[in-house]
C-alpha atoms as a PDB file:
ATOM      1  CA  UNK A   1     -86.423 -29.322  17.352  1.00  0.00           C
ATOM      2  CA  UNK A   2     -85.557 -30.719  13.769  1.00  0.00           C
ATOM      3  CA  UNK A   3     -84.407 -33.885  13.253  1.00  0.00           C
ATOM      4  CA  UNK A   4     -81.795 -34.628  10.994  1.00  0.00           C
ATOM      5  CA  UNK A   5     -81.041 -37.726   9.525  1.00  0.00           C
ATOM      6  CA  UNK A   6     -78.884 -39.890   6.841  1.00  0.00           C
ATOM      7  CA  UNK A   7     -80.150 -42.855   5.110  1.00  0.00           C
ATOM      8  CA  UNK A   8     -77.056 -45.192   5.228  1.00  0.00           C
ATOM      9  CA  UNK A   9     -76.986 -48.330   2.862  1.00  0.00           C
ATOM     10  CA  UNK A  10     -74.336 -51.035   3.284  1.00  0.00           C
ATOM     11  CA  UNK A  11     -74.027 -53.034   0.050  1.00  0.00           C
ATOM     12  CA  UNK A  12     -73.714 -56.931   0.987  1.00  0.00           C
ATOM     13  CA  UNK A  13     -72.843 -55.794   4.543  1.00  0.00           C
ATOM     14  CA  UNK A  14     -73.319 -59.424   4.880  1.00  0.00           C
ATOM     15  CA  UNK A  15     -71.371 -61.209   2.646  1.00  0.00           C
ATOM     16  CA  UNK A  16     -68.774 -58.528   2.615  1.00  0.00           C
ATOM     17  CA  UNK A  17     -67.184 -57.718   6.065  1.00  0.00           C
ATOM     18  CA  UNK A  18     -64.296 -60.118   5.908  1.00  0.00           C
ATOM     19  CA  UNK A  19     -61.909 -57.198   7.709  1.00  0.00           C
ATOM     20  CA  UNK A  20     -65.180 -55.747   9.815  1.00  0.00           C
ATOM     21  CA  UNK A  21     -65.977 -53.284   7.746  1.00  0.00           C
ATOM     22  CA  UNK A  22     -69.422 -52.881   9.964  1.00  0.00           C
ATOM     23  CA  UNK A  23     -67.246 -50.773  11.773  1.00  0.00           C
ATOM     24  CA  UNK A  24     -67.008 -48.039   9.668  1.00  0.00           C
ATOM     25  CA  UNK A  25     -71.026 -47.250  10.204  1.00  0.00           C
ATOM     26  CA  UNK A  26     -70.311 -47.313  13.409  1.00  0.00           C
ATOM     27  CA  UNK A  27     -68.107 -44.375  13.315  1.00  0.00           C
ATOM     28  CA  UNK A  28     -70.101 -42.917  11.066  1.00  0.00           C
ATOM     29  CA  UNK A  29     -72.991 -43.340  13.645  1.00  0.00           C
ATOM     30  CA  UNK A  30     -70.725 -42.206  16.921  1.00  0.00           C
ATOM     31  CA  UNK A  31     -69.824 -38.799  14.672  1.00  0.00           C
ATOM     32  CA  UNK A  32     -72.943 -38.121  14.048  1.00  0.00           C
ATOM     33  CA  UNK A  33     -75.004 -38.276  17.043  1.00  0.00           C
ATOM     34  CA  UNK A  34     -72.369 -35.946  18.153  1.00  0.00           C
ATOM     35  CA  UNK A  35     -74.033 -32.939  16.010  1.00  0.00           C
ATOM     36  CA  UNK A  36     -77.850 -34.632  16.224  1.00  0.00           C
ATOM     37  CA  UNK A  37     -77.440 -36.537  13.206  1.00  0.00           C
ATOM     38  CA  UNK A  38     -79.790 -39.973  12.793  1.00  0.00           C
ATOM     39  CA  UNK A  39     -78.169 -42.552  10.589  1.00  0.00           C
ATOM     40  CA  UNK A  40     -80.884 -45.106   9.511  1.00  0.00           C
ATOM     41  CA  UNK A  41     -78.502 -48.374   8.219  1.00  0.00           C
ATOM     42  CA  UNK A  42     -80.414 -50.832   6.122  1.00  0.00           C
ATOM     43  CA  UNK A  43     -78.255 -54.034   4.746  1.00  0.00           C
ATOM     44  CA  UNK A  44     -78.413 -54.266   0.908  1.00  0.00           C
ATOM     45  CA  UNK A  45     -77.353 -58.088  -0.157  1.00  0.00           C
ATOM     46  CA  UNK A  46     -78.122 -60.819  -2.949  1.00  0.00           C
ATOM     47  CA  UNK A  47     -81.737 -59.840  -4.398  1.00  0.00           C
ATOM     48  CA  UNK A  48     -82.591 -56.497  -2.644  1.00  0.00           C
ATOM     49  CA  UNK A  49     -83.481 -54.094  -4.477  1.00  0.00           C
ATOM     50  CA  UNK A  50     -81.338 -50.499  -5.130  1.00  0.00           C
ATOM     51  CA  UNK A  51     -82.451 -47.356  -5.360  1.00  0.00           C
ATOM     52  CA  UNK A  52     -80.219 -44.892  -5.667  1.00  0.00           C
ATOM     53  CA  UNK A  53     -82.543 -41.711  -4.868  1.00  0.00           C
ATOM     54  CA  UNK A  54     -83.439 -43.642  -1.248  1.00  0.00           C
ATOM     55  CA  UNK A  55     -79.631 -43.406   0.023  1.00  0.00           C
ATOM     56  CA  UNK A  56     -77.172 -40.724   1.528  1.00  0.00           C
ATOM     57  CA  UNK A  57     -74.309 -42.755   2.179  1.00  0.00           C
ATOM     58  CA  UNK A  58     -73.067 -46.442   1.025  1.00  0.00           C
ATOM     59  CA  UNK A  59     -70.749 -48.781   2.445  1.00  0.00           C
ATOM     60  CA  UNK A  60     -69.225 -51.411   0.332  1.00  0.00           C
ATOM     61  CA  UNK A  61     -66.897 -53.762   2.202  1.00  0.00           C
ATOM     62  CA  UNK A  62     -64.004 -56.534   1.470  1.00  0.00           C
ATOM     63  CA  UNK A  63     -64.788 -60.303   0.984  1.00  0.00           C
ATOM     64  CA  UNK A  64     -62.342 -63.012  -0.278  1.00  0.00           C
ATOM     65  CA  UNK A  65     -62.614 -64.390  -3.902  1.00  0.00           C
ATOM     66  CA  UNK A  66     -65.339 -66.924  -3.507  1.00  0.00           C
ATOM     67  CA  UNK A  67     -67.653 -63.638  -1.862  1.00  0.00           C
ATOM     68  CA  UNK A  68     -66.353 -61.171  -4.636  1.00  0.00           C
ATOM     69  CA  UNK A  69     -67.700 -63.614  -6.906  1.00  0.00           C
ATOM     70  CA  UNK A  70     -71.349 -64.388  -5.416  1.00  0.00           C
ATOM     71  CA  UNK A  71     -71.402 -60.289  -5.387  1.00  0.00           C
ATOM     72  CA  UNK A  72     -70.135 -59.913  -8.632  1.00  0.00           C
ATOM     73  CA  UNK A  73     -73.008 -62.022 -10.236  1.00  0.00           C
ATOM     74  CA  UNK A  74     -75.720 -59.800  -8.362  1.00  0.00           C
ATOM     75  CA  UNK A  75     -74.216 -56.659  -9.116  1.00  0.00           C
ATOM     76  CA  UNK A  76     -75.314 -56.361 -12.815  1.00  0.00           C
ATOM     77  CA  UNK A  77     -79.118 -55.608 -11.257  1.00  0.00           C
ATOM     78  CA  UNK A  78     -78.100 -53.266  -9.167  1.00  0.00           C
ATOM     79  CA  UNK A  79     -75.319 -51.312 -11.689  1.00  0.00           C
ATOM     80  CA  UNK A  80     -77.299 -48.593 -13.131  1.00  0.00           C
ATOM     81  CA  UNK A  81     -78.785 -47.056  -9.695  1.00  0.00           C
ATOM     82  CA  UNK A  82     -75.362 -47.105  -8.351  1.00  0.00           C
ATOM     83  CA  UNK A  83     -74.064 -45.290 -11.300  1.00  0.00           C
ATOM     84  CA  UNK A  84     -77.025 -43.021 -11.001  1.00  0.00           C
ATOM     85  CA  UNK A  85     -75.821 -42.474  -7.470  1.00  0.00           C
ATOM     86  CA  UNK A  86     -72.445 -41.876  -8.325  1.00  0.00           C
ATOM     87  CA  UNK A  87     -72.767 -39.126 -10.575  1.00  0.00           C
ATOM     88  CA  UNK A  88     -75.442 -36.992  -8.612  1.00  0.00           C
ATOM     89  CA  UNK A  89     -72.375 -37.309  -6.360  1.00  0.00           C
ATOM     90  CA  UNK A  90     -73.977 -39.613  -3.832  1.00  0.00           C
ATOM     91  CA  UNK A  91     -70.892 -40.167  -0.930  1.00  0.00           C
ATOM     92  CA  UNK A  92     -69.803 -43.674  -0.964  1.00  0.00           C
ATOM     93  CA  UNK A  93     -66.826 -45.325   0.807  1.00  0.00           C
ATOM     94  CA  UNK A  94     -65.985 -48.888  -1.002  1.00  0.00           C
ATOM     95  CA  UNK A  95     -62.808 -51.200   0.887  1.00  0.00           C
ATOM     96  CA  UNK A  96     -60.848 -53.758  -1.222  1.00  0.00           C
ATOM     97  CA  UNK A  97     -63.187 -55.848  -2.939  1.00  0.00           C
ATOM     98  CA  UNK A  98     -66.098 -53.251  -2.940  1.00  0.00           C
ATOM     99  CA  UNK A  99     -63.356 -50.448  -4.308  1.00  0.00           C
ATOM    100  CA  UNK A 100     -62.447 -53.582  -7.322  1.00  0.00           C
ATOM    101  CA  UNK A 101     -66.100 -54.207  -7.973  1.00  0.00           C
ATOM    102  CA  UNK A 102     -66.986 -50.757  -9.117  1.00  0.00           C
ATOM    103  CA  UNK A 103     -64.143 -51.176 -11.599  1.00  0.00           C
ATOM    104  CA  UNK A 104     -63.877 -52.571 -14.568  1.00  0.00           C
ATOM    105  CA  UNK A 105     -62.286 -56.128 -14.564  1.00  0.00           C
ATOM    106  CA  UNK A 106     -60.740 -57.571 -11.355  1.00  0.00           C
ATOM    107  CA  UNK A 107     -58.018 -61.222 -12.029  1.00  0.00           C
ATOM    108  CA  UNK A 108     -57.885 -63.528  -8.812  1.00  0.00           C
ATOM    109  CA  UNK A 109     -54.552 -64.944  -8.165  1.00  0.00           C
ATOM    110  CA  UNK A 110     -55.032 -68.227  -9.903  1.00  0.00           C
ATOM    111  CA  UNK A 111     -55.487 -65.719 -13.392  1.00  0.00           C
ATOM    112  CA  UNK A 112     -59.562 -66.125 -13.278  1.00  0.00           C
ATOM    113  CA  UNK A 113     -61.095 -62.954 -14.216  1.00  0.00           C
ATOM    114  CA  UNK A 114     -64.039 -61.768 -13.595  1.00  0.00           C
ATOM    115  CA  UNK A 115     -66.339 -58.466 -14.709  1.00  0.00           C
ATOM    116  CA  UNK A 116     -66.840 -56.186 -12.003  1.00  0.00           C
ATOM    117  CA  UNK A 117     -69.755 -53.290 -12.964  1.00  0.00           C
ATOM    118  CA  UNK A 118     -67.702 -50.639 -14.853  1.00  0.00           C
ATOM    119  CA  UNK A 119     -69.115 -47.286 -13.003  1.00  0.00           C
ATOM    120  CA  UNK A 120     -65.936 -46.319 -12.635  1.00  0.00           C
ATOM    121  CA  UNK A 121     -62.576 -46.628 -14.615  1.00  0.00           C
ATOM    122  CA  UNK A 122     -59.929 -48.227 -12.606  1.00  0.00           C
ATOM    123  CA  UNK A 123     -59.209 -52.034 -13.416  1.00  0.00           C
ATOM    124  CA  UNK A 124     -57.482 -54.857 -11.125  1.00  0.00           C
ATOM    125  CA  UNK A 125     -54.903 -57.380 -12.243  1.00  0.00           C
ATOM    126  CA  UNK A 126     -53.362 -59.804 -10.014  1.00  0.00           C
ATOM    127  CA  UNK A 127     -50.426 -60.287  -7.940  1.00  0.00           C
ATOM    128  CA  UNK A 128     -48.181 -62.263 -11.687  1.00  0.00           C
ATOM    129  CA  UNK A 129     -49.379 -59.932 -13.753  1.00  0.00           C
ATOM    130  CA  UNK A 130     -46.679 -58.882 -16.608  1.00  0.00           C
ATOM    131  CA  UNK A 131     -48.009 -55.146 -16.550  1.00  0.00           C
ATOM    132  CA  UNK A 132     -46.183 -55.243 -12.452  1.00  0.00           C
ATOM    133  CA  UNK A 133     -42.114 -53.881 -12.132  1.00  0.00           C
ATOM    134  CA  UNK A 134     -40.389 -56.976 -11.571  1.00  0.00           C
ATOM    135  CA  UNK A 135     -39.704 -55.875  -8.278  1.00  0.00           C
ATOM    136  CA  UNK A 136     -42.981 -56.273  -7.103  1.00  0.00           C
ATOM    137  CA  UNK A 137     -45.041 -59.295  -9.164  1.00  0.00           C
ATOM    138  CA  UNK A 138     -45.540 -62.340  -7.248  1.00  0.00           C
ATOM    139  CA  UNK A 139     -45.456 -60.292  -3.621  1.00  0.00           C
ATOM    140  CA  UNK A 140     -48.876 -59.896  -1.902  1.00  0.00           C
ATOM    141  CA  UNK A 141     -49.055 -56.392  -0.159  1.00  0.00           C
ATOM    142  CA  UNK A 142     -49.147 -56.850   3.181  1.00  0.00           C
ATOM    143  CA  UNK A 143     -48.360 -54.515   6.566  1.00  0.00           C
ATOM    144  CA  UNK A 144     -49.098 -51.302   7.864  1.00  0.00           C
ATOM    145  CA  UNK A 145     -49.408 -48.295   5.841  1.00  0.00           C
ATOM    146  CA  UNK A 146     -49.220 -43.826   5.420  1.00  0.00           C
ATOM    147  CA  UNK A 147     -50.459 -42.348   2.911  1.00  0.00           C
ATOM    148  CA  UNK A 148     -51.375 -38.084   2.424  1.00  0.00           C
ATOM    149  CA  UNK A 149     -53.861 -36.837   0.503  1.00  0.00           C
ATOM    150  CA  UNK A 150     -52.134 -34.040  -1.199  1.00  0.00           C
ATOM    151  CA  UNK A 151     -55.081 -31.649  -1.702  1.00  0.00           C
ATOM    152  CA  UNK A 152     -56.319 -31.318   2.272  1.00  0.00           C
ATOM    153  CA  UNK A 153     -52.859 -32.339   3.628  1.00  0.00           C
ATOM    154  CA  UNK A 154     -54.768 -35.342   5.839  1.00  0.00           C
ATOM    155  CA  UNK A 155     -53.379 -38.369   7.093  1.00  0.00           C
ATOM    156  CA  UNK A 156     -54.137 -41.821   6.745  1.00  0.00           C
ATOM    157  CA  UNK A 157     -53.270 -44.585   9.058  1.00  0.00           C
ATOM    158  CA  UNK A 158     -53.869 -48.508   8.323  1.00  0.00           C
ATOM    159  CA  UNK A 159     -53.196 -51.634   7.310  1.00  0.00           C
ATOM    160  CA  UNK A 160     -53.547 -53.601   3.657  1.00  0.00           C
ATOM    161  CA  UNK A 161     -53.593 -56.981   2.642  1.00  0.00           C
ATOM    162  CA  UNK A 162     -54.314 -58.218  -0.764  1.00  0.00           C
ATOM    163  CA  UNK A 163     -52.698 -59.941  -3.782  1.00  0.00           C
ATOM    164  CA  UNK A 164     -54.834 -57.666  -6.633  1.00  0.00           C
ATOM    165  CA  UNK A 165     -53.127 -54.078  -8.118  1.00  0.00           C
ATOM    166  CA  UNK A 166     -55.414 -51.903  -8.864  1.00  0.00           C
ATOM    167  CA  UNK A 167     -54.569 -49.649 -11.684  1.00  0.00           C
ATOM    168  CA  UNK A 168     -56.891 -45.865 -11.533  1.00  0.00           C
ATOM    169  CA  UNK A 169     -58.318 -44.929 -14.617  1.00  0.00           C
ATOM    170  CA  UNK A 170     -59.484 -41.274 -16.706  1.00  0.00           C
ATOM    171  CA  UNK A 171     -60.949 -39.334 -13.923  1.00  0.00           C
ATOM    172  CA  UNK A 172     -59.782 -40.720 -10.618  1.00  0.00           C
ATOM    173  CA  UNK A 173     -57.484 -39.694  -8.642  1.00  0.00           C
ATOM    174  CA  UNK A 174     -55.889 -41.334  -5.646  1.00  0.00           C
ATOM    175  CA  UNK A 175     -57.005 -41.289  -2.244  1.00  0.00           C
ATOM    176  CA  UNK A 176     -53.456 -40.622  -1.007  1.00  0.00           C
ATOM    177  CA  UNK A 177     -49.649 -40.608  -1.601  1.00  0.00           C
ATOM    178  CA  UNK A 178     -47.438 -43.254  -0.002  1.00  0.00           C
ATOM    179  CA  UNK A 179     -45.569 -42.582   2.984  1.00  0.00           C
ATOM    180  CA  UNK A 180     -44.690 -45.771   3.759  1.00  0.00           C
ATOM    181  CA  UNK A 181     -46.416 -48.932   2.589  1.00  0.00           C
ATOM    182  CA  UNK A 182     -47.293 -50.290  -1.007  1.00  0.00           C
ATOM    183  CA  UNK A 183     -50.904 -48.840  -1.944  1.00  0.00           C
ATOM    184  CA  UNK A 184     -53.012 -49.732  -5.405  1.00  0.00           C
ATOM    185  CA  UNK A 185     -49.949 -51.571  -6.886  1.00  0.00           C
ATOM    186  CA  UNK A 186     -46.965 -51.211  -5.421  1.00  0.00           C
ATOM    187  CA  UNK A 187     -45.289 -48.857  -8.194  1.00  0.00           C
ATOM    188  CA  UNK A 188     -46.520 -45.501  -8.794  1.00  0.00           C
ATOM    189  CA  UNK A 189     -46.982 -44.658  -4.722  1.00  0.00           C
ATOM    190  CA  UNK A 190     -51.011 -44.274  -5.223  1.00  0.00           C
ATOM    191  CA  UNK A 191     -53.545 -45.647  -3.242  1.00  0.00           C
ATOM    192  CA  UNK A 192     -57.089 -45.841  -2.982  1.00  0.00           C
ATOM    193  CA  UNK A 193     -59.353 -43.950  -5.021  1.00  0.00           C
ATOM    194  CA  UNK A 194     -61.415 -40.684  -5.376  1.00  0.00           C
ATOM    195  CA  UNK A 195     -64.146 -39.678  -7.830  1.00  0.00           C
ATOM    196  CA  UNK A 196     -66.581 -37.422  -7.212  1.00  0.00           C
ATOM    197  CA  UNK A 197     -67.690 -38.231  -3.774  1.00  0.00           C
ATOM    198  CA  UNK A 198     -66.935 -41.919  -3.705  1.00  0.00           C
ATOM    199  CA  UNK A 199     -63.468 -42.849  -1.840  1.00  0.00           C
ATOM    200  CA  UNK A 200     -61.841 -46.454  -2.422  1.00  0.00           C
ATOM    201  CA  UNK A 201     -59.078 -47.841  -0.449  1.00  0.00           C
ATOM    202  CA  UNK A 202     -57.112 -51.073   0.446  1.00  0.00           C
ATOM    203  CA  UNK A 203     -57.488 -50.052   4.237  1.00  0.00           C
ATOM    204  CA  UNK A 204     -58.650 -52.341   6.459  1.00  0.00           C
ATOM    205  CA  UNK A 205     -59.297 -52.681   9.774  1.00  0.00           C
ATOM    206  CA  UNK A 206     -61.403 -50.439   9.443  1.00  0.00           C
ATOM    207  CA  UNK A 207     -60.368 -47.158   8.379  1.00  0.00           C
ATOM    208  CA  UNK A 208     -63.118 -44.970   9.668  1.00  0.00           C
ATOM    209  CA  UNK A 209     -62.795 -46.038  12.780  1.00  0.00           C
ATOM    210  CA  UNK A 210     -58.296 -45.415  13.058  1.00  0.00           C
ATOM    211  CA  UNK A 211     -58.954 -41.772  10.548  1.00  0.00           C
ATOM    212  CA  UNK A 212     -61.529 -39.927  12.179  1.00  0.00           C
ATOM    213  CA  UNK A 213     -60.630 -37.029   9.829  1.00  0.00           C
ATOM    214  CA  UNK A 214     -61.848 -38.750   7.134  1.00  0.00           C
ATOM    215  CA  UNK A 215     -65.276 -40.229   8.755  1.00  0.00           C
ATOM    216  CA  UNK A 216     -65.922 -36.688   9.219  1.00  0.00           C
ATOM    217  CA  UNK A 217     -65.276 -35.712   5.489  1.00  0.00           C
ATOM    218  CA  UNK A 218     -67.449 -38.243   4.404  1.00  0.00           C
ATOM    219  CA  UNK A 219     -70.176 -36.863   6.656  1.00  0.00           C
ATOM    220  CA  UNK A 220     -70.202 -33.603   5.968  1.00  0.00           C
ATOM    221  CA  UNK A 221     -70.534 -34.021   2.287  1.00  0.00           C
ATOM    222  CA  UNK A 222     -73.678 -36.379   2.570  1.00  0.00           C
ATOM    223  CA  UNK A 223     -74.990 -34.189   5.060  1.00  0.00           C
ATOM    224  CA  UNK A 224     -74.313 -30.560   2.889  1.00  0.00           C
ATOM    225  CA  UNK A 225     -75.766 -32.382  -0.152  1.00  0.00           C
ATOM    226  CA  UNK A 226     -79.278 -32.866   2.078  1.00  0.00           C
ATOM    227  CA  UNK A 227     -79.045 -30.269   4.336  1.00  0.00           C
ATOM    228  CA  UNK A 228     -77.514 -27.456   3.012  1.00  0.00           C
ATOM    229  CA  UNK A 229     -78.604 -24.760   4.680  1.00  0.00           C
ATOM    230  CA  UNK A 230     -76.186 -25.996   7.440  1.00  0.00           C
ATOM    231  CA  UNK A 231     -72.280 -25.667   7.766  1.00  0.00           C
ATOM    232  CA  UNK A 232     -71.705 -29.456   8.554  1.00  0.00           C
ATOM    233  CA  UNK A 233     -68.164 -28.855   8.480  1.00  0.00           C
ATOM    234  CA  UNK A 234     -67.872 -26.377  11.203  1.00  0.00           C
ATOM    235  CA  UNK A 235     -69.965 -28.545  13.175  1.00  0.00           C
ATOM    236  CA  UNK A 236     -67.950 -31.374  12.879  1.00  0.00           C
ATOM    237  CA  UNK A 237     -64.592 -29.455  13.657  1.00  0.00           C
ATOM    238  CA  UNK A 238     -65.648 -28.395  16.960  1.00  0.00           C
ATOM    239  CA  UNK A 239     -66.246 -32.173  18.127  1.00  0.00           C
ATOM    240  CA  UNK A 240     -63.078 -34.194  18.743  1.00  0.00           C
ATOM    241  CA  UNK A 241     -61.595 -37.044  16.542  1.00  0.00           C
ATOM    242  CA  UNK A 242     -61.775 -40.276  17.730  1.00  0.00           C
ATOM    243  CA  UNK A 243     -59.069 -43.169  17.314  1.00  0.00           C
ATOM    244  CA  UNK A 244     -61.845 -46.575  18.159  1.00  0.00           C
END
């Protein structure tokens, strides 16, 4: 019988995993031993080396400032496979500080900014910024949260927590409209992030694990792009989703 199996890589799985990211491998994993799908996980930190051709899926978690900042000095070594990885449209699901990283510029709350690696468009300014609606500078974005994604009509369940608004750039598109809840930036009812096959989001808690839907989605992509011969999607829809 063939084997299949997914090279997962989790980008500073050890720094970043404030909100227990981890678990979104996990659910990755439980999916796909469900259809005979092997998901090798190797931990990517300070140092390591990145190569974008070796991966089928990366994970790229939340940390608080002082973390985003270690990461955010390593990063620069590492920029140019993950852009490489990007656009071949390599699936990748990045949470808070992972989803501000790949951005442009990301401002902590005391107004410190640092450079995050610019692979994709979006930019992060903090919680005083003048560019915020009066009605919602100086708030951090806390509580449970809805959002749709208005092209498959899915649902997303979860919580945020953060003081940055995130502001998508040419290109991207939002991983959702607000139902309820306060999303990139609390103003124009977006959040999270899609480009290609890379989804960002302020969901923690984490959101693989609470939107099975979406574990799945993320799956079947990685898995078409290597194996695609094989109607992952069909597969996928016949085993039931999980709430963890």
């Amino acid at each position: 019988m063939t084997e299949y199996k997914l090279n997962l890589g989790h980008l500073y799985g050890d720094l970043m995993n404030t909100y227990g990211d981890y678990g979104n491998y996990l659910a990755l994993k439980y999916y796909a031993e469900q259809i005979g799908v092997k998901i090798n996980y190797k931990l990517i930190s300070l140092h390591d080396p990145f190569k974008a051709d070796d991966y089928d899926i990366l994970l790229f978690g939340g940390g608080q400032d002082y973390e985003e900042e270690v990461v955010a000095k390593d990063l620069p070594q590492k920029s140019g496979e993950i852009k490489k990885y990007i656009e071949n449209n390599g699936s990748l699901l990045a949470v808070c500080a992972g989803f501000q990283l790949l951005g442009s510029t990301i401002q902590f709350a005391d107004g410190k900014t640092i450079e995050g690696i610019g692979v994709m468009p979006h930019k992060t300014v903090n919680l005083n910024s003048p560019k915020l609606t009066d009605r919602m500078r100086g708030k951090r974005l806390i509580g449970n949260i809805v959002i749709k994604n208005n092209e498959n009509g899915e649902t997303y369940h979860g919580f945020e927590n953060h003081q940055g608004r995130t502001f998508l750039g040419k290109g991207e598109k939002a991983l959702g409209t607000i139902v309820s809840g306060n999303g990139n930036n609390g103003d124009d009812k977006t959040e999270g992030v899609i480009y290609k096959n890379v989804y960002g989001t302020y969901f923690h808690g984490p959101i693989l694990t609470r939107n099975g839907n979406l574990a799945k989605r993320i799956l079947a992509t990685a898995l078409k792009k290597r194996y695609p011969e094989i109607d992952w999607t069909k597969k996928l829809s016949q085993i039931p989703t999980e709430t963890f």
